[in-house]
C-alpha atoms as a PDB file:
ATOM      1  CA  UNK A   1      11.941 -16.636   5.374  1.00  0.00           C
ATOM      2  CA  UNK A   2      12.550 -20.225   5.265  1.00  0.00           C
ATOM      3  CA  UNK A   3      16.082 -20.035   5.898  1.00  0.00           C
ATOM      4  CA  UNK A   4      15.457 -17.356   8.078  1.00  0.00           C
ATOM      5  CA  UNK A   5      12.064 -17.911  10.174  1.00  0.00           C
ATOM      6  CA  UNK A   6      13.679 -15.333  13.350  1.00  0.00           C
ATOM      7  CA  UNK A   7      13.778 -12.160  10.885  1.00  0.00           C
ATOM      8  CA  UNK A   8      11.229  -9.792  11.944  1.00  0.00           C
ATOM      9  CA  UNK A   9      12.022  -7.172   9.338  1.00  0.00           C
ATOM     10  CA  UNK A  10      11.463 -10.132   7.116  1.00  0.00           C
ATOM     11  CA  UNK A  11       8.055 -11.264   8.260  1.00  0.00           C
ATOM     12  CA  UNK A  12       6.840  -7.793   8.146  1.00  0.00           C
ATOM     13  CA  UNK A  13       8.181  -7.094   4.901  1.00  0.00           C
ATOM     14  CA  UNK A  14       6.474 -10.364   3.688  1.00  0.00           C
ATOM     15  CA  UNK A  15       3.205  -9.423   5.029  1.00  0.00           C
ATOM     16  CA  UNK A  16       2.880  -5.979   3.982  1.00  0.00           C
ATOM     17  CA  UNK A  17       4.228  -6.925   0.130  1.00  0.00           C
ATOM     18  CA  UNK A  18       1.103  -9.790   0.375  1.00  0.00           C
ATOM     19  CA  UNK A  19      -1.168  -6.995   1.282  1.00  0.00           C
ATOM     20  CA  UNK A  20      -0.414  -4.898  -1.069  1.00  0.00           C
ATOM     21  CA  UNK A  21      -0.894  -7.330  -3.390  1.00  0.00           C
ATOM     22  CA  UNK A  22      -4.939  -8.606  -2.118  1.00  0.00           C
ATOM     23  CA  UNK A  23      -3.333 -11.697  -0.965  1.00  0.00           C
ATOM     24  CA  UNK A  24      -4.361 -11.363   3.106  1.00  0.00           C
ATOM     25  CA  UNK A  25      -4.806 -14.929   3.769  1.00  0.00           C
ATOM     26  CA  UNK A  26      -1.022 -15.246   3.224  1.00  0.00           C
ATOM     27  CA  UNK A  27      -0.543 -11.502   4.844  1.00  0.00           C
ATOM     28  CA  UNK A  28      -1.992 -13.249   8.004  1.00  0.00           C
ATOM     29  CA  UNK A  29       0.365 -16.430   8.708  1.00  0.00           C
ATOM     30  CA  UNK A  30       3.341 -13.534   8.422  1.00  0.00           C
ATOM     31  CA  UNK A  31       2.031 -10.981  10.591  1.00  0.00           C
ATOM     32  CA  UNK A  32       0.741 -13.556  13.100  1.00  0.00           C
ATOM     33  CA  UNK A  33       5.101 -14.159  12.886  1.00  0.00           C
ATOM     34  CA  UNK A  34       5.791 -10.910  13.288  1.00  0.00           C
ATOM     35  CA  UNK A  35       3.416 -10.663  16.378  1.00  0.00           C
ATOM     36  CA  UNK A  36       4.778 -13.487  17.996  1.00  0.00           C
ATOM     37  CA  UNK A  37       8.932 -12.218  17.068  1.00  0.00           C
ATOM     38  CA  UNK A  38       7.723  -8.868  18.468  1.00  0.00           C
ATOM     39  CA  UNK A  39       4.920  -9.205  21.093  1.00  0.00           C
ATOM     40  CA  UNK A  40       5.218  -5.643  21.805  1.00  0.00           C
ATOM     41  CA  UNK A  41       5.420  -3.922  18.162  1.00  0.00           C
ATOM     42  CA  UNK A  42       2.073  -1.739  18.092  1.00  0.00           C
ATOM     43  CA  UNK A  43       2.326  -1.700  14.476  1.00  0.00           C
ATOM     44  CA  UNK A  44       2.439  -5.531  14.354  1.00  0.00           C
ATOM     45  CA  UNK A  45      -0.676  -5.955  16.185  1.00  0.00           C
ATOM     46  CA  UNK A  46      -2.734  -3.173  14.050  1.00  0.00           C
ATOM     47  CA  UNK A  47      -1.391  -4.978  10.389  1.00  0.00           C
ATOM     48  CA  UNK A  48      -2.294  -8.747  11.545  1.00  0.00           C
ATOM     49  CA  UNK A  49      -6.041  -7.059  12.689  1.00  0.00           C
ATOM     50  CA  UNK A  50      -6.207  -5.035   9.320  1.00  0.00           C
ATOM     51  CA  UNK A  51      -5.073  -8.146   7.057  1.00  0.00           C
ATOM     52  CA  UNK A  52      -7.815 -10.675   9.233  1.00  0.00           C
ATOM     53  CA  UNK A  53     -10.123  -7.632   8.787  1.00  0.00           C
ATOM     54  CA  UNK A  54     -10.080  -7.972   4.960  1.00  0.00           C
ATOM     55  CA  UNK A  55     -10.215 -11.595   4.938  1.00  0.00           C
ATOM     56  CA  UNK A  56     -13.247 -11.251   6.804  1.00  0.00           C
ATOM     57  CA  UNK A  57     -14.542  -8.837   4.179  1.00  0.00           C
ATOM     58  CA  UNK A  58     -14.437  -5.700   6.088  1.00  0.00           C
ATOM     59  CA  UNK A  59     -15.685  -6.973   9.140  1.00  0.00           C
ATOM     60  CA  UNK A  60     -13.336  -5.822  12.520  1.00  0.00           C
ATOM     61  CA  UNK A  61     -15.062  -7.904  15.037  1.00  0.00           C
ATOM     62  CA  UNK A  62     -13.654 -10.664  17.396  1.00  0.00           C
ATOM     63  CA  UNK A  63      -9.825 -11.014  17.259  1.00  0.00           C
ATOM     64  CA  UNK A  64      -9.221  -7.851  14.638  1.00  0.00           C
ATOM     65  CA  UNK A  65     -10.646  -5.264  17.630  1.00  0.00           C
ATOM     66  CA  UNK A  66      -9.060  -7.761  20.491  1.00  0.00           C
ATOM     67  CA  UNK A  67      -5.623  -6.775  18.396  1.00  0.00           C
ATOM     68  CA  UNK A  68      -6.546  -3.050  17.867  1.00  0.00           C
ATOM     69  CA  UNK A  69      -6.627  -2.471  20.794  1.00  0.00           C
ATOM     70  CA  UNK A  70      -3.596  -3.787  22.089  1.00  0.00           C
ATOM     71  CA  UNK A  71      -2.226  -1.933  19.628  1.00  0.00           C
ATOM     72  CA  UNK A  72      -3.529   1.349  20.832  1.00  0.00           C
ATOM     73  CA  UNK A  73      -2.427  -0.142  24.254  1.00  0.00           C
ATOM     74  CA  UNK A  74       0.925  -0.331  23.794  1.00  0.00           C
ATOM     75  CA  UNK A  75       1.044   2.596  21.360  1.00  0.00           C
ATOM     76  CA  UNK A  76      -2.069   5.105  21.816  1.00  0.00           C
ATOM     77  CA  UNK A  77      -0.959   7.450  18.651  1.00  0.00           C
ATOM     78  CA  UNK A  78      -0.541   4.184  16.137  1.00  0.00           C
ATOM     79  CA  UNK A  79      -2.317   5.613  12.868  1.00  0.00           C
ATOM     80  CA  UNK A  80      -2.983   2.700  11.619  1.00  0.00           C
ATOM     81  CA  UNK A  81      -5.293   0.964  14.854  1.00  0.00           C
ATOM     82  CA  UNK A  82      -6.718   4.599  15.168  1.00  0.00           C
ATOM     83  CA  UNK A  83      -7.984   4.413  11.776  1.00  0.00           C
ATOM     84  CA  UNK A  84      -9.403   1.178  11.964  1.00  0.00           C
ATOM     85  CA  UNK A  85     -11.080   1.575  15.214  1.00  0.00           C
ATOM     86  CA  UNK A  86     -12.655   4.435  13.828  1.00  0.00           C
ATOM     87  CA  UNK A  87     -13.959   2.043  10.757  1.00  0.00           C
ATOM     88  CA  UNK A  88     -15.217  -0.410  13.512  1.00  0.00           C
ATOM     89  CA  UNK A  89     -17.379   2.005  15.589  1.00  0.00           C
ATOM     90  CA  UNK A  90     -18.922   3.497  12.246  1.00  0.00           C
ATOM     91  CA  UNK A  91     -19.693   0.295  10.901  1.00  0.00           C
ATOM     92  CA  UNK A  92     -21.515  -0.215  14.563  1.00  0.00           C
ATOM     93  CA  UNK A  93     -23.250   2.753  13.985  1.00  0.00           C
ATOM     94  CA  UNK A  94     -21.214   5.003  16.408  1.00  0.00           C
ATOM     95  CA  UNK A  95     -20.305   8.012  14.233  1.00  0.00           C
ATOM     96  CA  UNK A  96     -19.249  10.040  17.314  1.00  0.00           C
ATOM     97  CA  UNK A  97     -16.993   7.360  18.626  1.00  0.00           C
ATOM     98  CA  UNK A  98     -15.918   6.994  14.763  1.00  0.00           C
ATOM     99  CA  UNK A  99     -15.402  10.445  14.237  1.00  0.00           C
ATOM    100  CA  UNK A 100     -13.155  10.711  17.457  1.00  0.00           C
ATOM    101  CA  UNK A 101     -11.264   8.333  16.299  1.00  0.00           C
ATOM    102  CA  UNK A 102     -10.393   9.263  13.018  1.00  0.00           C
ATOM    103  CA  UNK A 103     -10.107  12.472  14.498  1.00  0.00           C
ATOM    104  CA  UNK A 104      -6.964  11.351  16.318  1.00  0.00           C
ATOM    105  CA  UNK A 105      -5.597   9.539  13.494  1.00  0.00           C
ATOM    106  CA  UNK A 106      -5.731  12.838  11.181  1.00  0.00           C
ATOM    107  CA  UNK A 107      -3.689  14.689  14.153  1.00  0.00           C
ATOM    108  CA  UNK A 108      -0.792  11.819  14.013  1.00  0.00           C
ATOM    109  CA  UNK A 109      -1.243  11.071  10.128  1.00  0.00           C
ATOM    110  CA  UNK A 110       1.570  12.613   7.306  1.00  0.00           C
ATOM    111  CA  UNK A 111      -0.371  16.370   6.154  1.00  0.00           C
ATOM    112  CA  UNK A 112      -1.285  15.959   2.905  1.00  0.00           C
ATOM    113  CA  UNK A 113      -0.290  12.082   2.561  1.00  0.00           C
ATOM    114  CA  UNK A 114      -2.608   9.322   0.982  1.00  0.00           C
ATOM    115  CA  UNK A 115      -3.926   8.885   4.930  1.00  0.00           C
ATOM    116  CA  UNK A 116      -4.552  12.124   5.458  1.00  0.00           C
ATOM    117  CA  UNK A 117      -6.622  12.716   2.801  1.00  0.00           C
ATOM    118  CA  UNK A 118      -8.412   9.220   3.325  1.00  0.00           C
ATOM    119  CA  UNK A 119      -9.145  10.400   6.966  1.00  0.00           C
ATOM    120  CA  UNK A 120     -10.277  13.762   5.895  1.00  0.00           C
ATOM    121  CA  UNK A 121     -13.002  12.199   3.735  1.00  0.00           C
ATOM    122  CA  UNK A 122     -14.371   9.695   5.794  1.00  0.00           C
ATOM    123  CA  UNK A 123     -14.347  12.457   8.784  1.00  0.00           C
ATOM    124  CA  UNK A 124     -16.873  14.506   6.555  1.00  0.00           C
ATOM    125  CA  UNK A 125     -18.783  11.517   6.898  1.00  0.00           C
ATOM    126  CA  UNK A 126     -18.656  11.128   9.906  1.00  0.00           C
ATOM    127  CA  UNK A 127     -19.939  14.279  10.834  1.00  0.00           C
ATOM    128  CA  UNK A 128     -22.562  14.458   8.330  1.00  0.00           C
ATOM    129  CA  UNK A 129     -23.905  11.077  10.091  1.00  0.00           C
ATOM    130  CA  UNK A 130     -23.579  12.437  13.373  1.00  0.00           C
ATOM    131  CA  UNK A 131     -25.875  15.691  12.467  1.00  0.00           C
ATOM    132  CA  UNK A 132     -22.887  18.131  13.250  1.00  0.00           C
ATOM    133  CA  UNK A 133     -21.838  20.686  10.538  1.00  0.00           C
ATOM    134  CA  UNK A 134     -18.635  20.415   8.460  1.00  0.00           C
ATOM    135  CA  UNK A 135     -15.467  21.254  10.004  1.00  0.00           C
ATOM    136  CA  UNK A 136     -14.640  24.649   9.178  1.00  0.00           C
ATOM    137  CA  UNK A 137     -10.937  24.824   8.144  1.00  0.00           C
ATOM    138  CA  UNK A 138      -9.205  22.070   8.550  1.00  0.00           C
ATOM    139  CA  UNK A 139     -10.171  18.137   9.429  1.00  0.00           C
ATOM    140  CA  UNK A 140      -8.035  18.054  12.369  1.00  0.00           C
ATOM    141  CA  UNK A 141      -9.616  18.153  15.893  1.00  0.00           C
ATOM    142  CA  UNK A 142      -9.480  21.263  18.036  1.00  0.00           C
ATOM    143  CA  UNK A 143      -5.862  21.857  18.909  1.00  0.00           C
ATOM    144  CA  UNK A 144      -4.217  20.281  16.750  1.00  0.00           C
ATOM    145  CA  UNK A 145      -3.784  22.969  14.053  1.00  0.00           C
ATOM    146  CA  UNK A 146      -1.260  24.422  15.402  1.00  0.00           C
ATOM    147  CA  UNK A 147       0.800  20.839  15.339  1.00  0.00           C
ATOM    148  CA  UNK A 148      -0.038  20.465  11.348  1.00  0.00           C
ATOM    149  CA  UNK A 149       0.936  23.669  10.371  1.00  0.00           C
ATOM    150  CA  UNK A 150       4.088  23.348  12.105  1.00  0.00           C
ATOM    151  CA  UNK A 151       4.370  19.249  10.843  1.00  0.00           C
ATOM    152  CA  UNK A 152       3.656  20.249   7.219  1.00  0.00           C
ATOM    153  CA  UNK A 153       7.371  21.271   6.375  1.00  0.00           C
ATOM    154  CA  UNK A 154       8.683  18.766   8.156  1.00  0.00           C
ATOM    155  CA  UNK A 155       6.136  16.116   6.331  1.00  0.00           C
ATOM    156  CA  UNK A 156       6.887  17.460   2.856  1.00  0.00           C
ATOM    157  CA  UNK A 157      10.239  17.271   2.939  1.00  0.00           C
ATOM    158  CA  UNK A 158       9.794  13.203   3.899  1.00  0.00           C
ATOM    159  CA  UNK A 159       7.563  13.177   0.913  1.00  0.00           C
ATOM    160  CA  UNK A 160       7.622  12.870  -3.161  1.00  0.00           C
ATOM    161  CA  UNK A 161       5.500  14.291  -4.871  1.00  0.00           C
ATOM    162  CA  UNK A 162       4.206  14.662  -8.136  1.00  0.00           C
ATOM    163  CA  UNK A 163       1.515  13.479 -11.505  1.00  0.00           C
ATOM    164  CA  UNK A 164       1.684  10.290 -13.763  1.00  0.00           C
ATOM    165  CA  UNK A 165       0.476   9.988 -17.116  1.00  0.00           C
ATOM    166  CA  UNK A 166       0.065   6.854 -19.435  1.00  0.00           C
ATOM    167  CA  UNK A 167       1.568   7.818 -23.501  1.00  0.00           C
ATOM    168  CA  UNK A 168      -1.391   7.934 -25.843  1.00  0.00           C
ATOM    169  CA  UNK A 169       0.717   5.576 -27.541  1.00  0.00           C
ATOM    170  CA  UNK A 170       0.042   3.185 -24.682  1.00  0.00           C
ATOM    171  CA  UNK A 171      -3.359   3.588 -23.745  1.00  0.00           C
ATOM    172  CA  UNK A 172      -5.273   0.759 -26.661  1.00  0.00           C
ATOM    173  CA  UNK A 173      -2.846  -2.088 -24.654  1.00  0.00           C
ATOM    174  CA  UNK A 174      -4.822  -1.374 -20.831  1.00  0.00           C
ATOM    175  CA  UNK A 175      -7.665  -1.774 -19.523  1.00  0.00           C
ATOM    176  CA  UNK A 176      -9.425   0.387 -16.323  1.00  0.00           C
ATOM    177  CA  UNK A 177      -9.199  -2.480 -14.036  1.00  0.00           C
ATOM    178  CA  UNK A 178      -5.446  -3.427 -14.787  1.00  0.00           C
ATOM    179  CA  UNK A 179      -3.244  -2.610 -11.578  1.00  0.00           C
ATOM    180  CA  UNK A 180      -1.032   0.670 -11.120  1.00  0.00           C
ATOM    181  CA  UNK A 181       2.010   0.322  -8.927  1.00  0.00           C
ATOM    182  CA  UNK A 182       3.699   3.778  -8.140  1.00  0.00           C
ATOM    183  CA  UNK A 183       6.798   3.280  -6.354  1.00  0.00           C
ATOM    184  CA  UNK A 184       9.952   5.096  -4.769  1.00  0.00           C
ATOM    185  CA  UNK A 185      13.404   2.784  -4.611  1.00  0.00           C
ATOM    186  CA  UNK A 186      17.018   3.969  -3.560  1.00  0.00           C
ATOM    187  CA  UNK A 187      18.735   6.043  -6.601  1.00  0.00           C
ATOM    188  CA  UNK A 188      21.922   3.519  -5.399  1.00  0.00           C
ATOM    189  CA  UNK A 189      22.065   0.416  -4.003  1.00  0.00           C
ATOM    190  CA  UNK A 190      19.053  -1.809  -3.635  1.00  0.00           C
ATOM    191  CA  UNK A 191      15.876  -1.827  -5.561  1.00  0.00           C
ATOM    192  CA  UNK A 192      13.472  -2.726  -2.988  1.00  0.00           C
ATOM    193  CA  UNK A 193      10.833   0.108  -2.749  1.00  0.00           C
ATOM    194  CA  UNK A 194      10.892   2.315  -0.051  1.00  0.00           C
ATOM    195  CA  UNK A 195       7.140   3.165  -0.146  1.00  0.00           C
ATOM    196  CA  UNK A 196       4.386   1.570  -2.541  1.00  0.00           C
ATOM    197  CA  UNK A 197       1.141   2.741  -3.731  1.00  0.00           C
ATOM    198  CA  UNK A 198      -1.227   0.270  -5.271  1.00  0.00           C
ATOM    199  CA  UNK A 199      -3.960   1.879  -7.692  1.00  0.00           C
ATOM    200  CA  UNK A 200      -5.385   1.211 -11.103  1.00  0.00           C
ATOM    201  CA  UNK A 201      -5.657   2.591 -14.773  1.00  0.00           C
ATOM    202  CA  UNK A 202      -8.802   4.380 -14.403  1.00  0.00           C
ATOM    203  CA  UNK A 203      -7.004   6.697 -11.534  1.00  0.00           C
ATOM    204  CA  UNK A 204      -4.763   7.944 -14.311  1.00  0.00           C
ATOM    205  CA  UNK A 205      -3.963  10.856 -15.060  1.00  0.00           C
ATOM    206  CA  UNK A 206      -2.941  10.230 -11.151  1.00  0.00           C
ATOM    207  CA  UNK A 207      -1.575  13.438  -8.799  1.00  0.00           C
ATOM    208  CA  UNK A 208       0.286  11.014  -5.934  1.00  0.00           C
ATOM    209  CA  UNK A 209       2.116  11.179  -2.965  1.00  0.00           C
ATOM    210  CA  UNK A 210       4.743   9.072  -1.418  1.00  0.00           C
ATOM    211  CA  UNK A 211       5.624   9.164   1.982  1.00  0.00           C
ATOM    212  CA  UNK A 212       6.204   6.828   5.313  1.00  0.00           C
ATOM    213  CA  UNK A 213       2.487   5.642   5.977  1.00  0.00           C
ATOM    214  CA  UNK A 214       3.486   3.419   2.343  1.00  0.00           C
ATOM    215  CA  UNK A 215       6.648   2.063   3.829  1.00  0.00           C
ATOM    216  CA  UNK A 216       7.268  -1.861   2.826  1.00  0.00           C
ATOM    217  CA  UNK A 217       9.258  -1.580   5.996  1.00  0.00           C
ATOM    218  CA  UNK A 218       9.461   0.180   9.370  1.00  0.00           C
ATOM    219  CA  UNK A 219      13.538  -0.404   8.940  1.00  0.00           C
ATOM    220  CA  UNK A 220      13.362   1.054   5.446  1.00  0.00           C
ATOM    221  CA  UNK A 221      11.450   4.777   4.919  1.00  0.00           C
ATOM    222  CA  UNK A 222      11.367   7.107   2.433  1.00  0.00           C
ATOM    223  CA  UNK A 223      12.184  10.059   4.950  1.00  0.00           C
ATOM    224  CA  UNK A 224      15.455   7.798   5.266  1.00  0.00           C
ATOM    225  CA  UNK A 225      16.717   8.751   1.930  1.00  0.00           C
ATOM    226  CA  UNK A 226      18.470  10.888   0.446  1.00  0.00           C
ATOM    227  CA  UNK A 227      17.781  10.724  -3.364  1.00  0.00           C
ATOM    228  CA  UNK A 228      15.278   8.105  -5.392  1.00  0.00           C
ATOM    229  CA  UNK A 229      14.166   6.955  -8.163  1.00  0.00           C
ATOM    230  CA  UNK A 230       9.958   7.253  -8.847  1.00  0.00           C
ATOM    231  CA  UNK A 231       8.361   4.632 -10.870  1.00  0.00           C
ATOM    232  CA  UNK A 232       4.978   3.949 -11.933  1.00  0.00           C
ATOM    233  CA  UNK A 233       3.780   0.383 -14.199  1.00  0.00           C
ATOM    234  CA  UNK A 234       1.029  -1.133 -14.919  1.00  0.00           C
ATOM    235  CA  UNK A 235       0.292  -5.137 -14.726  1.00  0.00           C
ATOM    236  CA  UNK A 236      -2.523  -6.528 -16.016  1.00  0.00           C
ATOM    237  CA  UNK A 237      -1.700  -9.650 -13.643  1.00  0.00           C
ATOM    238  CA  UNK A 238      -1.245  -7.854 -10.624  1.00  0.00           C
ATOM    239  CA  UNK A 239       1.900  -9.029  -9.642  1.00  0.00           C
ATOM    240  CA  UNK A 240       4.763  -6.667  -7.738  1.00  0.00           C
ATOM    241  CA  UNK A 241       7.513  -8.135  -9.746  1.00  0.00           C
ATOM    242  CA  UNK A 242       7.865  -6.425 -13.026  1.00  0.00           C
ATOM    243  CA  UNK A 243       6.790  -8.777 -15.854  1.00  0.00           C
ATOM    244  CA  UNK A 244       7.158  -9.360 -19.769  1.00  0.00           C
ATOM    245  CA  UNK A 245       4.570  -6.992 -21.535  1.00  0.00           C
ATOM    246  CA  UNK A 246       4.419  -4.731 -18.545  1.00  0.00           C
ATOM    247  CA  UNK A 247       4.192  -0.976 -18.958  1.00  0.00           C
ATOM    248  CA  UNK A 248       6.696   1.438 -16.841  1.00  0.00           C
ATOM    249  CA  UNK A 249       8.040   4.594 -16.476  1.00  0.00           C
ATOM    250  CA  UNK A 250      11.105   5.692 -14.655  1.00  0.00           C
ATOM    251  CA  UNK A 251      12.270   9.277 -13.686  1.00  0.00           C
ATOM    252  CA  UNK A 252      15.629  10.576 -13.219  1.00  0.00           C
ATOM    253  CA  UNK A 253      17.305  10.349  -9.276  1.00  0.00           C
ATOM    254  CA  UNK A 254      14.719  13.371  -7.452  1.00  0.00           C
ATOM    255  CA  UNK A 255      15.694  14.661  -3.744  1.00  0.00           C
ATOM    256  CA  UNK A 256      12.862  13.393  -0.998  1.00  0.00           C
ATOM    257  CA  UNK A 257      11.181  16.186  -0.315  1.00  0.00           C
ATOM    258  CA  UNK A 258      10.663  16.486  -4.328  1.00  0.00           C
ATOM    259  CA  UNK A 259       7.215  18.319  -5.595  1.00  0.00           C
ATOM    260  CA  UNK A 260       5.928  18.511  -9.198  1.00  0.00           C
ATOM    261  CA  UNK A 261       7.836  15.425 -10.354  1.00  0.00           C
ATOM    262  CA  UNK A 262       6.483  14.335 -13.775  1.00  0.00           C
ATOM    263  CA  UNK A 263       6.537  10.915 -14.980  1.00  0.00           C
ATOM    264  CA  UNK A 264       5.005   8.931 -17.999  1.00  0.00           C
ATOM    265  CA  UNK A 265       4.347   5.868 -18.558  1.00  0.00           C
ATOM    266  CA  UNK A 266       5.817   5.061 -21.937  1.00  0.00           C
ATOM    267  CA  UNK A 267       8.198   2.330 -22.367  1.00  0.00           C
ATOM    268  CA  UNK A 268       6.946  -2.035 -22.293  1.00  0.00           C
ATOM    269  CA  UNK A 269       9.244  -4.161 -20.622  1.00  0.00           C
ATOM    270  CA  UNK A 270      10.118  -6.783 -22.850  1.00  0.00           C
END
């Protein structure tokens, strides 16, 4: 980014890989780039108020709402200002205005993605702090069933899906703490992940999903490609790039759209 301080796909790339990794006080400086390259990118505005969210510990107040909502300004259906606003007006006590919210963000969210199922929880919630029953049926607000069922297709086949395990063999060197990456990369060409999911040991055995909401880059989906390669490994330093001692497990080149993909976690990098 140094020789390069104008590259937008750059910045955001840079901010997103920090977040993944914890590190939001250098997600910030990037996305506050990105904001500035691209005073109009919705998503921009919602990832610099969710990174300055988390260094704040949570808290959305001040500049993090002042950005959400110029994100919902300039794009009312942006999943990931929906969602937080929600957080915001639940942490304020507002479980209607959270519930609506969230609400919204379930009707523009991947079916069956790690979002969607996110929302769906905190929704029940919501409603349970609001005094209003549970939803029957689906999560989704009234009217938007209708535009799920008909997504859902659509959504899986932008999708991989499928279960990791760790080889008994394996499981003395870890801890429950140590971090999980489970990744999808290009079957050809670059290895840059096309959508990341951070979790850790204890989640295993873990049933995932990868899809677009995990995108490292809005220039560079999942739903993009045509065949990948699914990875899972663990490092007990947390760091993205694979290192010495790591454990990992590959699978063979799967279609997007793939279901019931099975992968172990077997083999330590050397």
């Amino acid at each position: 980014m140094k020789d390069k301080p104008d590259d937008a796909e750059g910045w955001a790339m840079l901010g997103r890989s920090y977040s993944i990794l914890g590190r939001f006080d250098e997600a910030v400086p990037a996305f506050r780039r990105l904001v500035a390259l691209r005073p109009q990118d919705a998503q921009a505005h919602a990832d610099l108020a969710d990174a300055i969210g988390s260094v704040q510990g949570g808290k959305l107040d001040g500049e993090p709402e002042q950005l959400m909502a110029k994100a919902l300004q300039l794009d009312g259906r942006n999943l990931k200002a929906l969602a937080l606003s929600g957080s915001l007006a639940f942490n304020r006590g507002d479980a209607k205005g959270a519930l609506q919210r969230w609400e919204q963000a379930l009707a523009v969210a991947e079916p069956g993605g790690e979002m969607a199922q996110q929302l769906q929880n905190v929704i029940a919630e919501a409603r349970q702090r609001a005094g209003l029953p549970p939803a029957a049926g689906a999560s989704a607000p009234a009217g938007t069933a209708a535009t799920a069922t008909a997504a859902a297709p659509a959504a899986a086949a932008s999708a991989v899906q499928g279960r990791i395990t760790l080889a008994a063999a394996l499981q003395s060197r870890v801890a429950p703490g140590d971090t999980l990456f489970v990744f999808a990369r290009p079957a050809q060409g670059a290895k840059m992940p096309l959508a990341i999911l951070r979790k850790q040991v204890k989640d295993l055995p873990l049933d995932f999903t990868l899809d677009d909401s995990l995108a490292m880059s809005p220039a560079a989906r999942l739903s993009g490609a045509g065949q990948v390669v699914v990875g899972a490994r663990i490092s007990k330093s947390g760091n993205a790039m694979p290192q010495p001692g790591d454990l990992q497990g590959l699978s063979a080149p799967v279609a997007v759209g793939a279901r019931g993909v099975q992968l172990e976690i077997a083999d330590v990098l050397p």
